[in-house]
N, C-alpha and C. Protein backbone atom coordinates (compact mmCIF):
# COMPACT_ATOMS: atom_id res chain seq x y z
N UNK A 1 1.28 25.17 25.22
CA UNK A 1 1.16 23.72 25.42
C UNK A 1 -0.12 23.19 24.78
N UNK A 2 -1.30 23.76 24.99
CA UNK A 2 -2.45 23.68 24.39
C UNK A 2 -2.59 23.57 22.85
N UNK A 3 -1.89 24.19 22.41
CA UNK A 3 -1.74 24.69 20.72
C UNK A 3 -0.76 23.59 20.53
N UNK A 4 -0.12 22.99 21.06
CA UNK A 4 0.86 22.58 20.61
C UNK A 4 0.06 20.90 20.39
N UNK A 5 -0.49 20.64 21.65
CA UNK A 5 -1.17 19.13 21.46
C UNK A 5 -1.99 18.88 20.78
N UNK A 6 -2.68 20.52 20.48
CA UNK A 6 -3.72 20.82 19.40
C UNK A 6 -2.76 20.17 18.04
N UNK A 7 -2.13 20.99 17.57
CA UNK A 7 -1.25 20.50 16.46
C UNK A 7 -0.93 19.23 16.18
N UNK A 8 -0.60 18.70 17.22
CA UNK A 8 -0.04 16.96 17.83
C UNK A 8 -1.26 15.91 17.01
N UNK A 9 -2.79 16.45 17.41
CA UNK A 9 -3.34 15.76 17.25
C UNK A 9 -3.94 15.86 15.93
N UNK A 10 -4.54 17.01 15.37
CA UNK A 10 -4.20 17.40 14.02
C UNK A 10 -3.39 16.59 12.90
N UNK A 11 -2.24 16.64 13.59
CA UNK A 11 -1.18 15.68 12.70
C UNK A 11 -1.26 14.46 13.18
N UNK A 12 -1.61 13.87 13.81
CA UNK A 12 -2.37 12.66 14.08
C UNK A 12 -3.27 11.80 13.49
N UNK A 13 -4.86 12.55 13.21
CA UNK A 13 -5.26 12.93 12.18
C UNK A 13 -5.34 12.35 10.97
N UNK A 14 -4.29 13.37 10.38
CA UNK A 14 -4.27 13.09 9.33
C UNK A 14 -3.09 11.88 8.92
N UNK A 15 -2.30 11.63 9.69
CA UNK A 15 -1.43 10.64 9.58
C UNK A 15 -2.26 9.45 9.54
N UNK A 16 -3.66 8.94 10.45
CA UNK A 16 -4.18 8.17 10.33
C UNK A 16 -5.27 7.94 9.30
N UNK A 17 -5.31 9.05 8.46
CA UNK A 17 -5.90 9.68 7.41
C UNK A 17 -5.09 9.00 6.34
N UNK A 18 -4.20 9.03 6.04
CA UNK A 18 -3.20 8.73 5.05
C UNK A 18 -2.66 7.21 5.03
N UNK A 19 -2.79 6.94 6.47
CA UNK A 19 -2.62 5.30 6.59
C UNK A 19 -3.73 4.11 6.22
N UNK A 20 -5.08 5.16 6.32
CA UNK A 20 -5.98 4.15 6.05
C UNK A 20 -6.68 4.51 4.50
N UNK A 21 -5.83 5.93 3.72
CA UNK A 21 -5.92 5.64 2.09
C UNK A 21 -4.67 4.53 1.43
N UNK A 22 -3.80 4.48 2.08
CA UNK A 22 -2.16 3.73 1.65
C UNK A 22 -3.00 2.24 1.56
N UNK A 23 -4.14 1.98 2.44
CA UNK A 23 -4.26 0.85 2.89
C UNK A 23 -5.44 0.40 1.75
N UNK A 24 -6.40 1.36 1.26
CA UNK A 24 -7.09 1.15 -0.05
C UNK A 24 -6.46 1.37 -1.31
N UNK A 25 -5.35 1.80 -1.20
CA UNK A 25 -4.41 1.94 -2.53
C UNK A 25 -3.76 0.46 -2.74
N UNK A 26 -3.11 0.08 -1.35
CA UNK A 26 -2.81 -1.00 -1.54
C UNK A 26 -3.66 -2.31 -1.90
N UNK A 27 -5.04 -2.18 -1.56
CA UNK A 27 -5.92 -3.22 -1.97
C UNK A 27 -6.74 -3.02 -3.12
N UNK A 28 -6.71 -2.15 -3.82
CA UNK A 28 -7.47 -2.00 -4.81
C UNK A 28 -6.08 -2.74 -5.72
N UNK A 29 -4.36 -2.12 -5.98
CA UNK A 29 -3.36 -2.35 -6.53
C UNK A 29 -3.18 -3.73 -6.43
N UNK A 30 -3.45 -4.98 -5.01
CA UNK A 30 -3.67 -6.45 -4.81
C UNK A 30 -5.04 -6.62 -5.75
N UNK A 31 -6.10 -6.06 -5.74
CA UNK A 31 -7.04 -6.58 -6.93
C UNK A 31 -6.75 -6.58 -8.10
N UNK A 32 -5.84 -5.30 -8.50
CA UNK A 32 -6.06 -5.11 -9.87
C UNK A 32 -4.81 -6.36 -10.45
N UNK A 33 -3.86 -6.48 -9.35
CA UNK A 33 -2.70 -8.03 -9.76
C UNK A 33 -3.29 -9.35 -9.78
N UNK A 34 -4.22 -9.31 -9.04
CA UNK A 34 -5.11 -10.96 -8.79
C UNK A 34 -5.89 -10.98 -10.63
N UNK A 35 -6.55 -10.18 -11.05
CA UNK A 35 -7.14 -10.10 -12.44
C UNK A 35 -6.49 -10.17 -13.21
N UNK A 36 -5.20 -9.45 -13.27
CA UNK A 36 -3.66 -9.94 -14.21
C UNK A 36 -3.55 -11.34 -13.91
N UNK A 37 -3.39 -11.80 -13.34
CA UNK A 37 -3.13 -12.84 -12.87
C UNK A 37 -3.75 -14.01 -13.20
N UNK A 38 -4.73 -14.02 -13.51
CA UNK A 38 -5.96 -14.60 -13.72
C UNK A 38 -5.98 -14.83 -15.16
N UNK A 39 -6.16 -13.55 -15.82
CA UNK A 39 -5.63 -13.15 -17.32
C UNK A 39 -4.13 -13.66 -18.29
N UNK A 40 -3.16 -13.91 -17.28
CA UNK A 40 -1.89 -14.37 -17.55
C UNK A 40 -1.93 -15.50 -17.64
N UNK A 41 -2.91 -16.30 -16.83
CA UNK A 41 -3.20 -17.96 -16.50
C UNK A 41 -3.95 -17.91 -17.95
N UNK A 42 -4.94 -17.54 -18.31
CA UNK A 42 -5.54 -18.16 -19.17
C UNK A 42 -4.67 -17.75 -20.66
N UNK A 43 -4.19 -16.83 -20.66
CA UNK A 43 -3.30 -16.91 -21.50
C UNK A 43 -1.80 -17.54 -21.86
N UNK A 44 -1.67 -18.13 -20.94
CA UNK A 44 -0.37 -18.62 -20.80
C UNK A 44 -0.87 -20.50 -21.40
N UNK A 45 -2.17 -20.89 -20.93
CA UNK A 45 -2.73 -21.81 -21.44
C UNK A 45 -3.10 -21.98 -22.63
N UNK A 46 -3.69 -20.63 -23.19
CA UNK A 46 -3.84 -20.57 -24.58
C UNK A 46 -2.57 -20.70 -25.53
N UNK A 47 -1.41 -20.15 -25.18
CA UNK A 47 -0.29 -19.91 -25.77
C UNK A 47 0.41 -21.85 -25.64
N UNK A 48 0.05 -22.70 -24.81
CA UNK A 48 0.28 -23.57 -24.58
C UNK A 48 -0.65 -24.85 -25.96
N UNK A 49 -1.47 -24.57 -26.18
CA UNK A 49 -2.45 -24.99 -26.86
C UNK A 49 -2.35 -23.98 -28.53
N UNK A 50 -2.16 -23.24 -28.85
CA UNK A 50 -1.64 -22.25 -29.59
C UNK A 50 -0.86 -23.10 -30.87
N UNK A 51 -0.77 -23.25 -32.07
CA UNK A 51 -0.47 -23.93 -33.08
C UNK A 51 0.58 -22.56 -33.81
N UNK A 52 -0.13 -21.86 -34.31
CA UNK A 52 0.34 -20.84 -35.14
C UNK A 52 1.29 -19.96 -34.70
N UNK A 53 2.26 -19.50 -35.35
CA UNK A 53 3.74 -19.06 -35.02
C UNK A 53 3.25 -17.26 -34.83
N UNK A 54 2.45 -16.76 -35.45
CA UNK A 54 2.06 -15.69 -35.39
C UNK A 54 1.42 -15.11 -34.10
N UNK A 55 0.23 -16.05 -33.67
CA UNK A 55 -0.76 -15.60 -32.81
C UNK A 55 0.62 -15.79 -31.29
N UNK A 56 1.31 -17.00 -31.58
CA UNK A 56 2.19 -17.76 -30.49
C UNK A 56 3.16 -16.41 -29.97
N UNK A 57 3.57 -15.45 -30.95
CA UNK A 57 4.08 -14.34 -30.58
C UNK A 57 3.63 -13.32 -30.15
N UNK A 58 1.98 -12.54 -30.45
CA UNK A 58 1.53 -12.12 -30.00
C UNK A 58 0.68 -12.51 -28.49
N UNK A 59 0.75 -13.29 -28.21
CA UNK A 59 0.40 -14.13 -26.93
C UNK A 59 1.84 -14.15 -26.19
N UNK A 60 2.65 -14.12 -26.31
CA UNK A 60 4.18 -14.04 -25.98
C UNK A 60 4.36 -12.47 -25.34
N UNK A 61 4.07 -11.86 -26.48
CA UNK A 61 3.90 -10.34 -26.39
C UNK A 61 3.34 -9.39 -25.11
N UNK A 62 1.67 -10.07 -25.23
CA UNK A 62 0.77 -9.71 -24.53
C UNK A 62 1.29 -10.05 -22.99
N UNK A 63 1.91 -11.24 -22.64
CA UNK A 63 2.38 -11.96 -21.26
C UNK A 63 3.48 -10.75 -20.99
N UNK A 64 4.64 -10.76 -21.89
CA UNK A 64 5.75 -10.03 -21.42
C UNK A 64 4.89 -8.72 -20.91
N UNK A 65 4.12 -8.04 -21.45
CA UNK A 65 3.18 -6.73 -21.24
C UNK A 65 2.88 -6.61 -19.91
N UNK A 66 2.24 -7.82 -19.76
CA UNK A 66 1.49 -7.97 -18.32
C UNK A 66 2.01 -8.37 -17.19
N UNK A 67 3.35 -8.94 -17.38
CA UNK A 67 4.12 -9.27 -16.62
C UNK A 67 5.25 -8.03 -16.21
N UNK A 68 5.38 -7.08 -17.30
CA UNK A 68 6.16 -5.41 -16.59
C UNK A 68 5.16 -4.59 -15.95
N UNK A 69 3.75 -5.39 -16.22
CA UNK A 69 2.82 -4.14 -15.32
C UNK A 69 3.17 -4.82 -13.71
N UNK A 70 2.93 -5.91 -13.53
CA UNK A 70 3.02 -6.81 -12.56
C UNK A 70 4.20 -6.35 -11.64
N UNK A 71 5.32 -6.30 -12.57
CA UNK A 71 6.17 -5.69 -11.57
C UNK A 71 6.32 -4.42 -11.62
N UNK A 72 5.65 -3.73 -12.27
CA UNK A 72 5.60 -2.20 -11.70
C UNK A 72 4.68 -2.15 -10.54
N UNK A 73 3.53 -2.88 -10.33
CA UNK A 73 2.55 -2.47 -9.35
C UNK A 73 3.01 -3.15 -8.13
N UNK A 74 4.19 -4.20 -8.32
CA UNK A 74 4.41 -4.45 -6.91
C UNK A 74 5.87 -3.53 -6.40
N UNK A 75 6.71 -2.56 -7.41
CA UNK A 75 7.43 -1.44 -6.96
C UNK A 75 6.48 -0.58 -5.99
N UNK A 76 4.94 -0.52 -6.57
CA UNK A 76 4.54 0.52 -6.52
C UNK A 76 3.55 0.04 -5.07
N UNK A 77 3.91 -1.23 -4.81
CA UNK A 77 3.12 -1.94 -3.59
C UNK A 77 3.91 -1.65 -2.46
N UNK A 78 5.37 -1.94 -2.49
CA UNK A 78 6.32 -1.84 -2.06
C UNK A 78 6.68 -0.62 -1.18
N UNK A 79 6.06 0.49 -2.30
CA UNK A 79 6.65 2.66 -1.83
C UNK A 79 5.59 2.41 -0.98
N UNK A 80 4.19 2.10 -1.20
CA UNK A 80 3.07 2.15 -0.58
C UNK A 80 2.84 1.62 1.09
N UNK A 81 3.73 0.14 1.04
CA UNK A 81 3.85 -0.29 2.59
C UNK A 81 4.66 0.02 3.15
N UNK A 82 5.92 0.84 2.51
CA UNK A 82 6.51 1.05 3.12
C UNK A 82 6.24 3.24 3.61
N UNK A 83 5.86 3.36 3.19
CA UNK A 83 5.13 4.74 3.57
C UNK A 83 4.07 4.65 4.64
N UNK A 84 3.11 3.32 4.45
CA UNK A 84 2.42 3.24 5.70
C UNK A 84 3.01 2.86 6.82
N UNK A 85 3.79 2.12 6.95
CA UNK A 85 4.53 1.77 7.71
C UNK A 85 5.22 3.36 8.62
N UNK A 86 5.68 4.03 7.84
CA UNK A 86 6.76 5.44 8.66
C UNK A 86 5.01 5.74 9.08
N UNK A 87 3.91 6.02 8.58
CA UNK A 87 2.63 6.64 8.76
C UNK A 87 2.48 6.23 10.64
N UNK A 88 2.43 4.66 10.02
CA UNK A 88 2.01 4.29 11.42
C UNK A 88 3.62 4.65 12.57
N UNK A 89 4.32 4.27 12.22
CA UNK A 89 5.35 4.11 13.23
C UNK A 89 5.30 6.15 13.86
N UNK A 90 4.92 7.17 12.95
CA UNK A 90 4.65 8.25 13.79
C UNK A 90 3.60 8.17 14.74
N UNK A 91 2.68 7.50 13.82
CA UNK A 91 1.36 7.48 14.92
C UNK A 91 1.51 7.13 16.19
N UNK A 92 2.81 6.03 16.26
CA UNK A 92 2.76 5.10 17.25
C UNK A 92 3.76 6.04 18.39
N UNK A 93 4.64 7.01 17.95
CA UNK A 93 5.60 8.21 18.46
C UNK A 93 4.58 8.85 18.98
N UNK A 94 3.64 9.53 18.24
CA UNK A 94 2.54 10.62 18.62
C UNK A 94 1.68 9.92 19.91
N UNK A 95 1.13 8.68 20.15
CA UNK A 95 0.68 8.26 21.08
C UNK A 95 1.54 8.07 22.17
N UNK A 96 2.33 7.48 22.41
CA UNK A 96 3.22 7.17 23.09
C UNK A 96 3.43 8.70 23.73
N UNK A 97 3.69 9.85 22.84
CA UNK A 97 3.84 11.36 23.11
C UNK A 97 3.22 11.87 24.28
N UNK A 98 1.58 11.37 23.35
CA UNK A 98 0.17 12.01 24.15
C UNK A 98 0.17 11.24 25.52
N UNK A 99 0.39 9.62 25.56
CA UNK A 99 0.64 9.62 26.84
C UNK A 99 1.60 9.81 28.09
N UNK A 100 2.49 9.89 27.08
CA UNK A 100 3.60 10.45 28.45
C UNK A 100 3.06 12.09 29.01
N UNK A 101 2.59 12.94 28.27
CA UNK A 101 1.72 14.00 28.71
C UNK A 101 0.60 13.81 29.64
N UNK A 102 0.12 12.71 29.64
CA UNK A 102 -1.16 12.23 30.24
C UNK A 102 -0.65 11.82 31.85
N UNK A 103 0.40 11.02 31.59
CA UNK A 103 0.89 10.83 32.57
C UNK A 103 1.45 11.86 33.88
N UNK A 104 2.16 12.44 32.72
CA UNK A 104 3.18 13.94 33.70
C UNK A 104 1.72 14.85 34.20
N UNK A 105 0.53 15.00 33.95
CA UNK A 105 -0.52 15.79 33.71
C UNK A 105 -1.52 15.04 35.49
N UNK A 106 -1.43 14.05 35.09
CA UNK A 106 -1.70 13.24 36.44
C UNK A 106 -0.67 12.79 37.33
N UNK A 107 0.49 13.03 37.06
CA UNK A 107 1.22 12.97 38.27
C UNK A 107 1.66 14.48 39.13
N UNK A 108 1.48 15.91 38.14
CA UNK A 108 1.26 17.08 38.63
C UNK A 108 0.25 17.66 39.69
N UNK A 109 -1.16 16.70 39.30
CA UNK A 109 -2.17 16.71 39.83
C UNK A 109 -2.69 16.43 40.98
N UNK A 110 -1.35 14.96 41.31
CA UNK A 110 -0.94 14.16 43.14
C UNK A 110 -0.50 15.07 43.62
């Protein structure tokens, strides 16, 4: 029983270990879209203001570019909350666990 809650908490742990890197992955991946973003604006203005048929395509170019990263990083936002999410929802099993043990542990004790 000992070894076992040992383990329990262990994996606990690190589950809360993993929930609170998911959670800097996810905010560094929201920074690095806010700077695209930012970058897309001023280029999307330039391309607006833009005369020449040449540069007008490569500015065309550059947007479509930044706009498949955009939606790759929000696929990749997506695996991320949704992985924290199962992270936490064990955590929330594992507690719930530890206290029903807590409980049975003090009601053995009456």
């Amino acid at each position: 029983m000992a070894q076992d809650q040992m383990t329990d908490e262990m994996l606990l742990q690190a589950q809360r270990h993993a929930a609170q890197q998911m959670d800097l992955d996810i905010q560094a991946l929201m920074r690095a879209m806010d700077e695209r973003n930012l970058t897309l604006k001023s280029l999307v203005s330039e391309l607006q203001n833009e005369t020449y048929w040449d540069r007008q395509t490569a500015l065309r170019s550059e947007i479509d570019a930044l706009n498949a990263q955009s939606q790759t990083d929000m696929i990749q936002i997506q695996s991320l909350v949704n992985k924290r999410n199962q992270a936490l929802d064990m955590l929330t099993n594992l507690q719930q666990k530890f206290q029903k043990t807590l409980d049975s542990i003090v009601r053995n004790m009456r």
